[in-house]
PDBML (XML) file of the C-alpha atoms, coordinates in Angstrom:
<?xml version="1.0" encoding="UTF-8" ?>
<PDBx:datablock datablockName="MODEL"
   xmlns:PDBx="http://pdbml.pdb.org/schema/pdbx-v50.xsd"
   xmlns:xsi="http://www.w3.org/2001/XMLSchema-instance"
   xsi:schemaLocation="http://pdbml.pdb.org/schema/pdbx-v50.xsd pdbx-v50.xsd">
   <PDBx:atom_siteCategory>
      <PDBx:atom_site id="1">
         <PDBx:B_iso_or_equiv>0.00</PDBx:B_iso_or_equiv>
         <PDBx:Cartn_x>0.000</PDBx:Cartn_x>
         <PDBx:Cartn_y>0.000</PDBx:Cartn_y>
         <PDBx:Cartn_z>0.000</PDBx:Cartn_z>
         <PDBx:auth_asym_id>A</PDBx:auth_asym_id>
         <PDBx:auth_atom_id>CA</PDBx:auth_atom_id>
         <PDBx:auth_comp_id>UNK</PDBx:auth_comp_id>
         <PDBx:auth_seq_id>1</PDBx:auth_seq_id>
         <PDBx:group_PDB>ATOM</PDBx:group_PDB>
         <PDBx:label_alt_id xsi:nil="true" />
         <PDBx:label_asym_id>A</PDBx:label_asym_id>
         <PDBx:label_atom_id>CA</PDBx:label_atom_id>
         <PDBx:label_comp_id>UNK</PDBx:label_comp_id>
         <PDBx:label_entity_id>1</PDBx:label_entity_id>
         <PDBx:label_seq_id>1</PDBx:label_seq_id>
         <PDBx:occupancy>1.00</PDBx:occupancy>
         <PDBx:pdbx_PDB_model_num>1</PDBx:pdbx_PDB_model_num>
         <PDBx:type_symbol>C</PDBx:type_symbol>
      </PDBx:atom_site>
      <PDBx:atom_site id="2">
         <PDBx:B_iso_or_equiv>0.00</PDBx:B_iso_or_equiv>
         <PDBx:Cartn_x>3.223</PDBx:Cartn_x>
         <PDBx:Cartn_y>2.442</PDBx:Cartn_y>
         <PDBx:Cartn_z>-0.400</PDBx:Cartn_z>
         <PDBx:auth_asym_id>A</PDBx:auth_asym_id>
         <PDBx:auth_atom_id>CA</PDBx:auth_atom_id>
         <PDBx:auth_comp_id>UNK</PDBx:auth_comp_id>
         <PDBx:auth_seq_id>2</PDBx:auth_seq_id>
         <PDBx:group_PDB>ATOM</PDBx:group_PDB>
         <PDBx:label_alt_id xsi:nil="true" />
         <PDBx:label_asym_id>A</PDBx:label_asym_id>
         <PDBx:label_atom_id>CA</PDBx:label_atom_id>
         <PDBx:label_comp_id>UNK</PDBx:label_comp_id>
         <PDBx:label_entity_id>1</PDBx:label_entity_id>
         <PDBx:label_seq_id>2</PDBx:label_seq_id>
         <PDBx:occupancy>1.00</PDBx:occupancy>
         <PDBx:pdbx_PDB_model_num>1</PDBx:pdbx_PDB_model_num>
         <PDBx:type_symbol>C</PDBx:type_symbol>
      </PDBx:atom_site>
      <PDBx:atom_site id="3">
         <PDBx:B_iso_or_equiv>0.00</PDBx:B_iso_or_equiv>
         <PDBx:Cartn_x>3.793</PDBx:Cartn_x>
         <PDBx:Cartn_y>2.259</PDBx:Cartn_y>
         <PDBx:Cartn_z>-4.001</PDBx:Cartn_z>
         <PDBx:auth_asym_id>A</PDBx:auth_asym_id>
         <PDBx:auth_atom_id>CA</PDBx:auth_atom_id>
         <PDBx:auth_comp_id>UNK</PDBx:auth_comp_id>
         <PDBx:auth_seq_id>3</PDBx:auth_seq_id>
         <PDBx:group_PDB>ATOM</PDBx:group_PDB>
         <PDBx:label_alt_id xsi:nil="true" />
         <PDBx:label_asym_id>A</PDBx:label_asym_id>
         <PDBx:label_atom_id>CA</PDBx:label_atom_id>
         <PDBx:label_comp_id>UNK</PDBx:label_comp_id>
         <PDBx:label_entity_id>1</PDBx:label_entity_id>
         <PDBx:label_seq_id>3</PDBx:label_seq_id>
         <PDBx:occupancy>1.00</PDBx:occupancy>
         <PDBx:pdbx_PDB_model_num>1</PDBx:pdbx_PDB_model_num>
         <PDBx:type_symbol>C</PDBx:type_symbol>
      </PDBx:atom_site>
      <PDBx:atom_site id="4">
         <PDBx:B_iso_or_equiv>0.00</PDBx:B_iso_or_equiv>
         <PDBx:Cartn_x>2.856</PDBx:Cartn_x>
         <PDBx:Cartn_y>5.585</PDBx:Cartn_y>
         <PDBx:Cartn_z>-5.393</PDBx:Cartn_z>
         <PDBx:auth_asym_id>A</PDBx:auth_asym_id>
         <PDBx:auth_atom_id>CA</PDBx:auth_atom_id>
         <PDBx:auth_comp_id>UNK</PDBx:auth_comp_id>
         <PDBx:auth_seq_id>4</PDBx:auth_seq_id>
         <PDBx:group_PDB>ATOM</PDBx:group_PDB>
         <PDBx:label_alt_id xsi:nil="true" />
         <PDBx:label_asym_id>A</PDBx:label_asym_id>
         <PDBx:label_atom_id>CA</PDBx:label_atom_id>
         <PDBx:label_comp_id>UNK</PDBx:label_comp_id>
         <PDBx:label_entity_id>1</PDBx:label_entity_id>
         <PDBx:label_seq_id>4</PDBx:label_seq_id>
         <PDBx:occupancy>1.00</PDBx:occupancy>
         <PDBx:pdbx_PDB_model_num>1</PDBx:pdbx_PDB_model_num>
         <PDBx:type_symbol>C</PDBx:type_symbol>
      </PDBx:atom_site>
      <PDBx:atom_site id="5">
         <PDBx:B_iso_or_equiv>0.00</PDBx:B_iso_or_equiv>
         <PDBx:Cartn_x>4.333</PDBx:Cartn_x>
         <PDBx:Cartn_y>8.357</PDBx:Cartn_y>
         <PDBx:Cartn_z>-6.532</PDBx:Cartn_z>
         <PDBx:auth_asym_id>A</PDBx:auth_asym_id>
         <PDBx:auth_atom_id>CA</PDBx:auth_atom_id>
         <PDBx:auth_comp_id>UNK</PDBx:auth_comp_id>
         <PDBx:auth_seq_id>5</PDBx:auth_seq_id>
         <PDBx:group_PDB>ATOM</PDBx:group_PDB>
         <PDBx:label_alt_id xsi:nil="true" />
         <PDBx:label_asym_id>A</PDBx:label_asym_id>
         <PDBx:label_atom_id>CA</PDBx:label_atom_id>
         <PDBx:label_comp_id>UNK</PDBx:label_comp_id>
         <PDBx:label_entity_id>1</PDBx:label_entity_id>
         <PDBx:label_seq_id>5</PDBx:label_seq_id>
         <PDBx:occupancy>1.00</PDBx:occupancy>
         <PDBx:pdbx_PDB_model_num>1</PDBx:pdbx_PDB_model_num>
         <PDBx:type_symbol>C</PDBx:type_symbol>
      </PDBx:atom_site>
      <PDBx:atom_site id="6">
         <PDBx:B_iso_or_equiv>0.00</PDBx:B_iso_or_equiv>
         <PDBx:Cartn_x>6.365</PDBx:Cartn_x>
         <PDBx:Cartn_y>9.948</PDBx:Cartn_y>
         <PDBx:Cartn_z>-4.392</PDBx:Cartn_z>
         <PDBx:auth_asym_id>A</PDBx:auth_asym_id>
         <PDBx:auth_atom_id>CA</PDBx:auth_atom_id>
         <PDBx:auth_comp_id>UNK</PDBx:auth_comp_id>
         <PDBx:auth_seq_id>6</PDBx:auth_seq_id>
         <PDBx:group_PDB>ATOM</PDBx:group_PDB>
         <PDBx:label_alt_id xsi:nil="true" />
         <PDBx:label_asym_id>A</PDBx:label_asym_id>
         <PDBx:label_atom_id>CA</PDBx:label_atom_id>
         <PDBx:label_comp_id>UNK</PDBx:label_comp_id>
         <PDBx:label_entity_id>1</PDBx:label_entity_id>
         <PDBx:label_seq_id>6</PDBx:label_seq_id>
         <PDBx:occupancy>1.00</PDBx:occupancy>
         <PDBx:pdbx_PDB_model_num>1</PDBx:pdbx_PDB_model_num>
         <PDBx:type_symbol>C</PDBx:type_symbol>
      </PDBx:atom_site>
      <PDBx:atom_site id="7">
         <PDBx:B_iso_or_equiv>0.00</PDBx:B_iso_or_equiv>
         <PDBx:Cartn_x>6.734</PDBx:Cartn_x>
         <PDBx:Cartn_y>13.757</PDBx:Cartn_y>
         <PDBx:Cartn_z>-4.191</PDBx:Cartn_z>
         <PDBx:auth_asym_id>A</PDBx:auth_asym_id>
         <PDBx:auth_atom_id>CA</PDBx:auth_atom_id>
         <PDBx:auth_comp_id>UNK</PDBx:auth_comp_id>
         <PDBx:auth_seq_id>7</PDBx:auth_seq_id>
         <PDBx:group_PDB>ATOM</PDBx:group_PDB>
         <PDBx:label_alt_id xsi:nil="true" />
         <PDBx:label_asym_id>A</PDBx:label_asym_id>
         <PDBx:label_atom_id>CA</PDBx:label_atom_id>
         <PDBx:label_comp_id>UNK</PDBx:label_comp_id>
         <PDBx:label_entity_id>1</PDBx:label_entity_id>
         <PDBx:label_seq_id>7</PDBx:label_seq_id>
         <PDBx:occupancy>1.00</PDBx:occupancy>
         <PDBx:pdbx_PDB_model_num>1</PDBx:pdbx_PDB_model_num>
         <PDBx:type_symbol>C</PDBx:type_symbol>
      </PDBx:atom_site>
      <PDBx:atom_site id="8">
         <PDBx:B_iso_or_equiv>0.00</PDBx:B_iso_or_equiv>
         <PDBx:Cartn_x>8.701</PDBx:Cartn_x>
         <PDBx:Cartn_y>16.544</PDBx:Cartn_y>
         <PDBx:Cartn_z>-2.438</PDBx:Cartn_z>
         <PDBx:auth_asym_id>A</PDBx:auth_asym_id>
         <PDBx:auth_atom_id>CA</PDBx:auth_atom_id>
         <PDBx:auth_comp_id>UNK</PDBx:auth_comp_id>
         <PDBx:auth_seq_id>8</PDBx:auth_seq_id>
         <PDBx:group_PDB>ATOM</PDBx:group_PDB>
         <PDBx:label_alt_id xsi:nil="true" />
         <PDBx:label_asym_id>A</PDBx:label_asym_id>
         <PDBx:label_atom_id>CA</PDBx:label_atom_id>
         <PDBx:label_comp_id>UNK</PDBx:label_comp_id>
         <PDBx:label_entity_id>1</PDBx:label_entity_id>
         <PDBx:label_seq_id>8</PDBx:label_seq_id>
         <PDBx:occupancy>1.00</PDBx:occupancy>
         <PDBx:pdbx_PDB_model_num>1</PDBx:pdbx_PDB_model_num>
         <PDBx:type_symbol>C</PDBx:type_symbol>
      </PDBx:atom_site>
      <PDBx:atom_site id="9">
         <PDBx:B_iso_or_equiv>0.00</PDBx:B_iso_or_equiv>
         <PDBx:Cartn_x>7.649</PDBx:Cartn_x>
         <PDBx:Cartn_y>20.609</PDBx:Cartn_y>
         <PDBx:Cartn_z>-2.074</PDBx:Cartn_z>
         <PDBx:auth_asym_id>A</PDBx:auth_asym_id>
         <PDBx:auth_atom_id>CA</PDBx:auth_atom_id>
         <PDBx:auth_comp_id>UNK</PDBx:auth_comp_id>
         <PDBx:auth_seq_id>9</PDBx:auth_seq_id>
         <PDBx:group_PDB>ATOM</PDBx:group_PDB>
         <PDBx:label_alt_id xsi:nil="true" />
         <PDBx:label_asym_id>A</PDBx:label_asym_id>
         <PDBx:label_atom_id>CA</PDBx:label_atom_id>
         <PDBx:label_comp_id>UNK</PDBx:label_comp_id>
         <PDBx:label_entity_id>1</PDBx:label_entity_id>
         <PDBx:label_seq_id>9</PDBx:label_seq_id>
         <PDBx:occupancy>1.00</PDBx:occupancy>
         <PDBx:pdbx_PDB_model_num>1</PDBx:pdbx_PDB_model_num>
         <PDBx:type_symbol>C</PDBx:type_symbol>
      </PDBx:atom_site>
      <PDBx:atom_site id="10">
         <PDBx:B_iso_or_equiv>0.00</PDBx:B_iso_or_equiv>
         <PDBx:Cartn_x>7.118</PDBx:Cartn_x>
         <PDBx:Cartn_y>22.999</PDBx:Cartn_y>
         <PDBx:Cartn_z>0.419</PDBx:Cartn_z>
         <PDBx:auth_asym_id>A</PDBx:auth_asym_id>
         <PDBx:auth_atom_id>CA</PDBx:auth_atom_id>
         <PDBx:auth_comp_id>UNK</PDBx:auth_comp_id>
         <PDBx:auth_seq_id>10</PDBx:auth_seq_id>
         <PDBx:group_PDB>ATOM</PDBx:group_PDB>
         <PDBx:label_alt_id xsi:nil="true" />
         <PDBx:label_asym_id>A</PDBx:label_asym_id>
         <PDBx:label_atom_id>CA</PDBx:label_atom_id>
         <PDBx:label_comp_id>UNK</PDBx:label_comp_id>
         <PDBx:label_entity_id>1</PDBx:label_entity_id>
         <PDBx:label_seq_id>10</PDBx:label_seq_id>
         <PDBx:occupancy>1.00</PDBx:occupancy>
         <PDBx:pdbx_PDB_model_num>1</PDBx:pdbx_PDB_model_num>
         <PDBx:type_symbol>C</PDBx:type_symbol>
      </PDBx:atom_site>
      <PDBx:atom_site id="11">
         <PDBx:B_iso_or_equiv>0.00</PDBx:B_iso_or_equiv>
         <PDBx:Cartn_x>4.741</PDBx:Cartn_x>
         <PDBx:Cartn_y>22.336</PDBx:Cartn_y>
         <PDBx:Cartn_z>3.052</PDBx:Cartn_z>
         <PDBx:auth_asym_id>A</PDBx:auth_asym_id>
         <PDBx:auth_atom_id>CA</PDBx:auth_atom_id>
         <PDBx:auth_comp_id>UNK</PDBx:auth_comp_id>
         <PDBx:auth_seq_id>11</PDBx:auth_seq_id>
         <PDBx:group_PDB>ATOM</PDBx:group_PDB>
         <PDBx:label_alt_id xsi:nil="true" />
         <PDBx:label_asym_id>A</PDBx:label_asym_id>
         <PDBx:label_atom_id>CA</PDBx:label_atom_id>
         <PDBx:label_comp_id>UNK</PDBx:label_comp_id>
         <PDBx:label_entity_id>1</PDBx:label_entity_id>
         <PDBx:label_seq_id>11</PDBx:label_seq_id>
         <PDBx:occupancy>1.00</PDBx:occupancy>
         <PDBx:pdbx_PDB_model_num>1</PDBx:pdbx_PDB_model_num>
         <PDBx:type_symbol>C</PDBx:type_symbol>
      </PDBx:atom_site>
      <PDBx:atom_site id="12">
         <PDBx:B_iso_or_equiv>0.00</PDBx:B_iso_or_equiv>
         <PDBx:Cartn_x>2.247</PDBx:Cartn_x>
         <PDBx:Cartn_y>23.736</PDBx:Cartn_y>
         <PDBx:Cartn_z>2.791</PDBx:Cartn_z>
         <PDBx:auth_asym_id>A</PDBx:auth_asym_id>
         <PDBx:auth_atom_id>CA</PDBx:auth_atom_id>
         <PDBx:auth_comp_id>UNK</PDBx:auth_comp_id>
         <PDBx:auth_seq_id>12</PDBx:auth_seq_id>
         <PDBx:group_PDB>ATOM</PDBx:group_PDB>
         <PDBx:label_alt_id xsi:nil="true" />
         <PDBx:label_asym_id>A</PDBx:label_asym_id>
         <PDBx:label_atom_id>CA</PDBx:label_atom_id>
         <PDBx:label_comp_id>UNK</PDBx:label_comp_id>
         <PDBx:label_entity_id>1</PDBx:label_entity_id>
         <PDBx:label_seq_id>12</PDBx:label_seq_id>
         <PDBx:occupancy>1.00</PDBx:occupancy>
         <PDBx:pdbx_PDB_model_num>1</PDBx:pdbx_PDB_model_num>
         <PDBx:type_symbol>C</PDBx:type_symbol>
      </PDBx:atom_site>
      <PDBx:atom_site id="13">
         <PDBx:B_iso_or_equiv>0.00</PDBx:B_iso_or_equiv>
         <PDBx:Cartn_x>3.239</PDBx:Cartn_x>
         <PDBx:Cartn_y>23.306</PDBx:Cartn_y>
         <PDBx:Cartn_z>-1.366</PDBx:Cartn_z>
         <PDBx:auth_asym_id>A</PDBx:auth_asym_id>
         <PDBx:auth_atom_id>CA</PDBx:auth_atom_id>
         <PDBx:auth_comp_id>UNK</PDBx:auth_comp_id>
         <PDBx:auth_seq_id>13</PDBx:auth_seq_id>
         <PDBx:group_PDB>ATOM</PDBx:group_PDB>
         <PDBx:label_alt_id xsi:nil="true" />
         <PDBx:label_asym_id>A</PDBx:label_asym_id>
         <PDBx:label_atom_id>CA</PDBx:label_atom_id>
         <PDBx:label_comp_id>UNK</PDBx:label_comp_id>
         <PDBx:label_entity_id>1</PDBx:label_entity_id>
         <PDBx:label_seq_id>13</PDBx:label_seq_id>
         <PDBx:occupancy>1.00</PDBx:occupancy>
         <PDBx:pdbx_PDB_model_num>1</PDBx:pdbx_PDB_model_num>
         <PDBx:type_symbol>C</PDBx:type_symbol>
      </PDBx:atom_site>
      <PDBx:atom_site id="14">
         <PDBx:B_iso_or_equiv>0.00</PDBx:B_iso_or_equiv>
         <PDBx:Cartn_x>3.671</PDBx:Cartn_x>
         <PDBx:Cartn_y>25.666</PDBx:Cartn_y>
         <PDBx:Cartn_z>-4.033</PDBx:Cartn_z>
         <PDBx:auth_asym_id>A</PDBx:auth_asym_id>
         <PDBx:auth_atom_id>CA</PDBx:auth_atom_id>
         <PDBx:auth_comp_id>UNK</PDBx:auth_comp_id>
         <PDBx:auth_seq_id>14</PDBx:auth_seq_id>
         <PDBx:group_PDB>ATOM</PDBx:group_PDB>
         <PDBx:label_alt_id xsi:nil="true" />
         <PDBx:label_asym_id>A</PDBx:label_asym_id>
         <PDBx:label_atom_id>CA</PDBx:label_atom_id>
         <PDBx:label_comp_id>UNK</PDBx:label_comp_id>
         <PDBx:label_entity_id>1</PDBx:label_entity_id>
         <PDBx:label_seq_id>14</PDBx:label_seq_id>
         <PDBx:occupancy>1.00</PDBx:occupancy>
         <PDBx:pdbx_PDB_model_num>1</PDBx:pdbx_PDB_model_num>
         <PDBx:type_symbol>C</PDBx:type_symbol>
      </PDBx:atom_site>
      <PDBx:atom_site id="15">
         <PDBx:B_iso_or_equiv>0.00</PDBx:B_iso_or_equiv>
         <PDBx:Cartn_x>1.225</PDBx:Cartn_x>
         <PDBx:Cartn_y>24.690</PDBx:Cartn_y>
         <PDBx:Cartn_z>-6.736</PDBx:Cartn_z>
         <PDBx:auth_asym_id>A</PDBx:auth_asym_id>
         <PDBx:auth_atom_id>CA</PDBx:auth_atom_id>
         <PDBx:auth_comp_id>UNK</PDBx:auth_comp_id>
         <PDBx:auth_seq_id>15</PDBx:auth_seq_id>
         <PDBx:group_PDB>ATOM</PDBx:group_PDB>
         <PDBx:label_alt_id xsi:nil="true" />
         <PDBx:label_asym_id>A</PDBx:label_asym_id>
         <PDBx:label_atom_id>CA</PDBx:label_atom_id>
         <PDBx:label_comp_id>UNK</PDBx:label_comp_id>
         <PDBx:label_entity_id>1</PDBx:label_entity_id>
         <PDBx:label_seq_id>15</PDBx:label_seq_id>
         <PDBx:occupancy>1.00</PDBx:occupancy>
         <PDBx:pdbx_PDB_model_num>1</PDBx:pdbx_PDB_model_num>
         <PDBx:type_symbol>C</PDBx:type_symbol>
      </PDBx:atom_site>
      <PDBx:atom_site id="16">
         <PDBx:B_iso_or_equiv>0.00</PDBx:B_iso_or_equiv>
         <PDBx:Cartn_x>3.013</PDBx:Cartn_x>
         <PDBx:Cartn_y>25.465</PDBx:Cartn_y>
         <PDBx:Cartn_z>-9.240</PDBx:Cartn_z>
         <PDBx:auth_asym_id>A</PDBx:auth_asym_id>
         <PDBx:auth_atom_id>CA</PDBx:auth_atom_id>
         <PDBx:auth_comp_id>UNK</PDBx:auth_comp_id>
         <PDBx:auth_seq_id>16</PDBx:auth_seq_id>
         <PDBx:group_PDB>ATOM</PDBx:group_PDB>
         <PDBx:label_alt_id xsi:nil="true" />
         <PDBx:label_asym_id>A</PDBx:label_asym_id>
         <PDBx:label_atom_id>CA</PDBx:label_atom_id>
         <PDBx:label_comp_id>UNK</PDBx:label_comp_id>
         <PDBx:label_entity_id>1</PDBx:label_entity_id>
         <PDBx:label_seq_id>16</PDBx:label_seq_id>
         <PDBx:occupancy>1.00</PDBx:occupancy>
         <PDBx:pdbx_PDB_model_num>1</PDBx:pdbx_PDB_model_num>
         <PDBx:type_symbol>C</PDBx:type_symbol>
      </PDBx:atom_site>
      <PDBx:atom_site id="17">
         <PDBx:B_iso_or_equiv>0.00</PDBx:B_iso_or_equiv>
         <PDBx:Cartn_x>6.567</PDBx:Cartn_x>
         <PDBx:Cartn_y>23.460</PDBx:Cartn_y>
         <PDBx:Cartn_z>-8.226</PDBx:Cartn_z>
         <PDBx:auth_asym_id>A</PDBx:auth_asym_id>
         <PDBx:auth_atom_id>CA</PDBx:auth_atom_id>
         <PDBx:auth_comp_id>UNK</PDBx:auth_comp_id>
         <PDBx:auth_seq_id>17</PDBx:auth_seq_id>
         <PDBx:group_PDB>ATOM</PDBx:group_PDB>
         <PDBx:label_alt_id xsi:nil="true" />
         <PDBx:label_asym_id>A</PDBx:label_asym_id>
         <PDBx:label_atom_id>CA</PDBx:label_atom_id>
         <PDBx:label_comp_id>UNK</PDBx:label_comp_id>
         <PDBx:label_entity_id>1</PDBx:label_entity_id>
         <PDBx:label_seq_id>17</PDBx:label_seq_id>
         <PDBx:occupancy>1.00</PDBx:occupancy>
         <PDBx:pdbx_PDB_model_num>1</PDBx:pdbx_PDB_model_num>
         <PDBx:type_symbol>C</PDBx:type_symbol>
      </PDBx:atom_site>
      <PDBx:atom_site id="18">
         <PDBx:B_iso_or_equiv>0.00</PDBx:B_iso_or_equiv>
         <PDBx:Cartn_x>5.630</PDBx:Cartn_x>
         <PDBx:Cartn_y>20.101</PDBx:Cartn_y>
         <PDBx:Cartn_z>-8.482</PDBx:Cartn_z>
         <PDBx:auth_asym_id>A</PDBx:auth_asym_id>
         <PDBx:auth_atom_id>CA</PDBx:auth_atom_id>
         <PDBx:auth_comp_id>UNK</PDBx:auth_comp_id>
         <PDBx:auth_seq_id>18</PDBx:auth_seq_id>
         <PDBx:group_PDB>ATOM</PDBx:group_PDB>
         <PDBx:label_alt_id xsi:nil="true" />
         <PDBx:label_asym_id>A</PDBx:label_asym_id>
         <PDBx:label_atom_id>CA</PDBx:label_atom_id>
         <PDBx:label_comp_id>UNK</PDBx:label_comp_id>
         <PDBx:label_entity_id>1</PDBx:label_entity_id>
         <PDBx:label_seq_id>18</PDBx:label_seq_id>
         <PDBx:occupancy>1.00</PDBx:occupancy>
         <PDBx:pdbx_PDB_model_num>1</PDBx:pdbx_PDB_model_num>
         <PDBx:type_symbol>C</PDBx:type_symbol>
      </PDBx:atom_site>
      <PDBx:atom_site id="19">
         <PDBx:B_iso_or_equiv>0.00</PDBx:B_iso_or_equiv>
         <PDBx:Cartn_x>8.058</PDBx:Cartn_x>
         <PDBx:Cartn_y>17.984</PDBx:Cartn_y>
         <PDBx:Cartn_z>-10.045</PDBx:Cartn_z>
         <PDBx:auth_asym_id>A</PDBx:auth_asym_id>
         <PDBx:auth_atom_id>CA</PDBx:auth_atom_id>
         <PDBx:auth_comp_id>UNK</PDBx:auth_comp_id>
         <PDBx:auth_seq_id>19</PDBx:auth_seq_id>
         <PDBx:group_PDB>ATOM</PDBx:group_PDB>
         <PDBx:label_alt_id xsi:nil="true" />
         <PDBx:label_asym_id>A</PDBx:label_asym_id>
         <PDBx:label_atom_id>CA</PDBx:label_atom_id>
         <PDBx:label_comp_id>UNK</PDBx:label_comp_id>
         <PDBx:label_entity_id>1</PDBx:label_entity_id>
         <PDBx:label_seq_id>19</PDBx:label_seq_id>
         <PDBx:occupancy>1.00</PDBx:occupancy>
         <PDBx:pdbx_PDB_model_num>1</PDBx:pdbx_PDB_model_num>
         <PDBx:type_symbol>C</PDBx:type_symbol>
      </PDBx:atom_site>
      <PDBx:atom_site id="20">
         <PDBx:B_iso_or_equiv>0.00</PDBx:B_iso_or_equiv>
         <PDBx:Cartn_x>8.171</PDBx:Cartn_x>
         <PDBx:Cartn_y>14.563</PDBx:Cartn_y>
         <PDBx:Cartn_z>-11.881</PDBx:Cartn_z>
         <PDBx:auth_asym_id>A</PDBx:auth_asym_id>
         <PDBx:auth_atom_id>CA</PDBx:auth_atom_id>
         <PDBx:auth_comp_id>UNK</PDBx:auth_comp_id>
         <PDBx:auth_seq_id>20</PDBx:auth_seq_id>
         <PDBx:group_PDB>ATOM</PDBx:group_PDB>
         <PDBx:label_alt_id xsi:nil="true" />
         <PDBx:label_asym_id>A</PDBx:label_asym_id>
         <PDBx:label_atom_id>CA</PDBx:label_atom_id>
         <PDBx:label_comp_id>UNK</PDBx:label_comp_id>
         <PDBx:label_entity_id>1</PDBx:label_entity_id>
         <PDBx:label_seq_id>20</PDBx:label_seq_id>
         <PDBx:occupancy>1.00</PDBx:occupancy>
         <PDBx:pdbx_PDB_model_num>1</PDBx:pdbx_PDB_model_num>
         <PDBx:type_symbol>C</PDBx:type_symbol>
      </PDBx:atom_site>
      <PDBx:atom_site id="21">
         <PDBx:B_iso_or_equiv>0.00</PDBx:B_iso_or_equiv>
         <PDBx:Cartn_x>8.006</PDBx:Cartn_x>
         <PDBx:Cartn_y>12.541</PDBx:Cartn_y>
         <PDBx:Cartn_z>-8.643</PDBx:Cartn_z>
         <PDBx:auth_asym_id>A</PDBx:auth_asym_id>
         <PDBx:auth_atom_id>CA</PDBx:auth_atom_id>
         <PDBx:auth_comp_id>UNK</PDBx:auth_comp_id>
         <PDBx:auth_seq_id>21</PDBx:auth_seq_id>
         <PDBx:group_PDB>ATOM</PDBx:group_PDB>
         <PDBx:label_alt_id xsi:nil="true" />
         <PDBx:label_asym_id>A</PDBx:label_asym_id>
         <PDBx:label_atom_id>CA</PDBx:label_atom_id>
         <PDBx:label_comp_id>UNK</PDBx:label_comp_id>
         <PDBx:label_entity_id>1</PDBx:label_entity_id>
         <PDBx:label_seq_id>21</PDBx:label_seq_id>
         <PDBx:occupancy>1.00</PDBx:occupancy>
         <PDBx:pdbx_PDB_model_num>1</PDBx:pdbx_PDB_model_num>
         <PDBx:type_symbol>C</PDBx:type_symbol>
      </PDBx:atom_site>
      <PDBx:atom_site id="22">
         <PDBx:B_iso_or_equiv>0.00</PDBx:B_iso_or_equiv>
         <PDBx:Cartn_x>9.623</PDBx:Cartn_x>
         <PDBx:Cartn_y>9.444</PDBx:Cartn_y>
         <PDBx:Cartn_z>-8.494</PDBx:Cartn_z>
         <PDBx:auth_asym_id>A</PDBx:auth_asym_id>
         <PDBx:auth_atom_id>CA</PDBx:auth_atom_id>
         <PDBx:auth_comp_id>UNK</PDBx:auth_comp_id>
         <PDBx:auth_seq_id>22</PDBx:auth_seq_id>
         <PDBx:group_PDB>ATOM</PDBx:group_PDB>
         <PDBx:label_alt_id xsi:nil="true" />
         <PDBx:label_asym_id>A</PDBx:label_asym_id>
         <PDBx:label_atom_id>CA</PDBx:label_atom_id>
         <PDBx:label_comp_id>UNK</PDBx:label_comp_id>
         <PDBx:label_entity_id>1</PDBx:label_entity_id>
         <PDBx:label_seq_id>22</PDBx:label_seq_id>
         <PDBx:occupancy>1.00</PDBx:occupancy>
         <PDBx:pdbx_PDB_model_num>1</PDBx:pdbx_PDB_model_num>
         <PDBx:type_symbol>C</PDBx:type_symbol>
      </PDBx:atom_site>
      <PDBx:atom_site id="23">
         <PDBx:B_iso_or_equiv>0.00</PDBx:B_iso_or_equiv>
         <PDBx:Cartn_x>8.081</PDBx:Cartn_x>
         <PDBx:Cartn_y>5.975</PDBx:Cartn_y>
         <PDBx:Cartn_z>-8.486</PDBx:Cartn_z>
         <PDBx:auth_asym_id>A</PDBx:auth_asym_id>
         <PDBx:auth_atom_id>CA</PDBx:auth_atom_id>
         <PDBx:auth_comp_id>UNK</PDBx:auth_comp_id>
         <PDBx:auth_seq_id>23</PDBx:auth_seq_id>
         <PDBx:group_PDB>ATOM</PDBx:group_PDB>
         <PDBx:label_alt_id xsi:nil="true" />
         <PDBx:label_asym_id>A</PDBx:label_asym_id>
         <PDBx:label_atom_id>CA</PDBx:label_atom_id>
         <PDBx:label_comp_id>UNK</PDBx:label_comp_id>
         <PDBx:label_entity_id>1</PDBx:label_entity_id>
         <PDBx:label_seq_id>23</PDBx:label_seq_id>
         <PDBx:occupancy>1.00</PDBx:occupancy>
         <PDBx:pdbx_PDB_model_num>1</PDBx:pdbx_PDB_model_num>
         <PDBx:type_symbol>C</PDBx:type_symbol>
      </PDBx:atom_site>
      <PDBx:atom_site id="24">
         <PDBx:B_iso_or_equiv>0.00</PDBx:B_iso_or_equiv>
         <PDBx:Cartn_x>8.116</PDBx:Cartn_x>
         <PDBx:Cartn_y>3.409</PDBx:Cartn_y>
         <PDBx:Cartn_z>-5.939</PDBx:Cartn_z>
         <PDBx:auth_asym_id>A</PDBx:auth_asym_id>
         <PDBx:auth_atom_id>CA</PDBx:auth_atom_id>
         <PDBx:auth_comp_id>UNK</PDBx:auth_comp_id>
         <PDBx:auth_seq_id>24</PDBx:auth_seq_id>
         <PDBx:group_PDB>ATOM</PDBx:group_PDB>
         <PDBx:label_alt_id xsi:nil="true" />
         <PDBx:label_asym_id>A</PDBx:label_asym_id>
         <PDBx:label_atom_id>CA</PDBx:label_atom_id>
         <PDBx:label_comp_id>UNK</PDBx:label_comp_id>
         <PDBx:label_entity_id>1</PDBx:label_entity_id>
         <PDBx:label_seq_id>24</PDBx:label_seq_id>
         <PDBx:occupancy>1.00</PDBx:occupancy>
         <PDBx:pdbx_PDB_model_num>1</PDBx:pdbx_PDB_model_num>
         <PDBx:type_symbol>C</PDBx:type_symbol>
      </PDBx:atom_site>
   </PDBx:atom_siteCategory>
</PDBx:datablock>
């Protein structure tokens, strides 16, 4: 039940700064 995309930003985020993510 972990495997998602996994994203980093500011908390709380920018909106517009997501990145790519990466995969697990």
């Amino acid at each position: 039940e972990d495997t998602a995309v996994y994203f980093c930003n500011k908390n709380p985020p920018y909106a517009n700064a997501w990145g790519q993510g990466t995969e697990v």
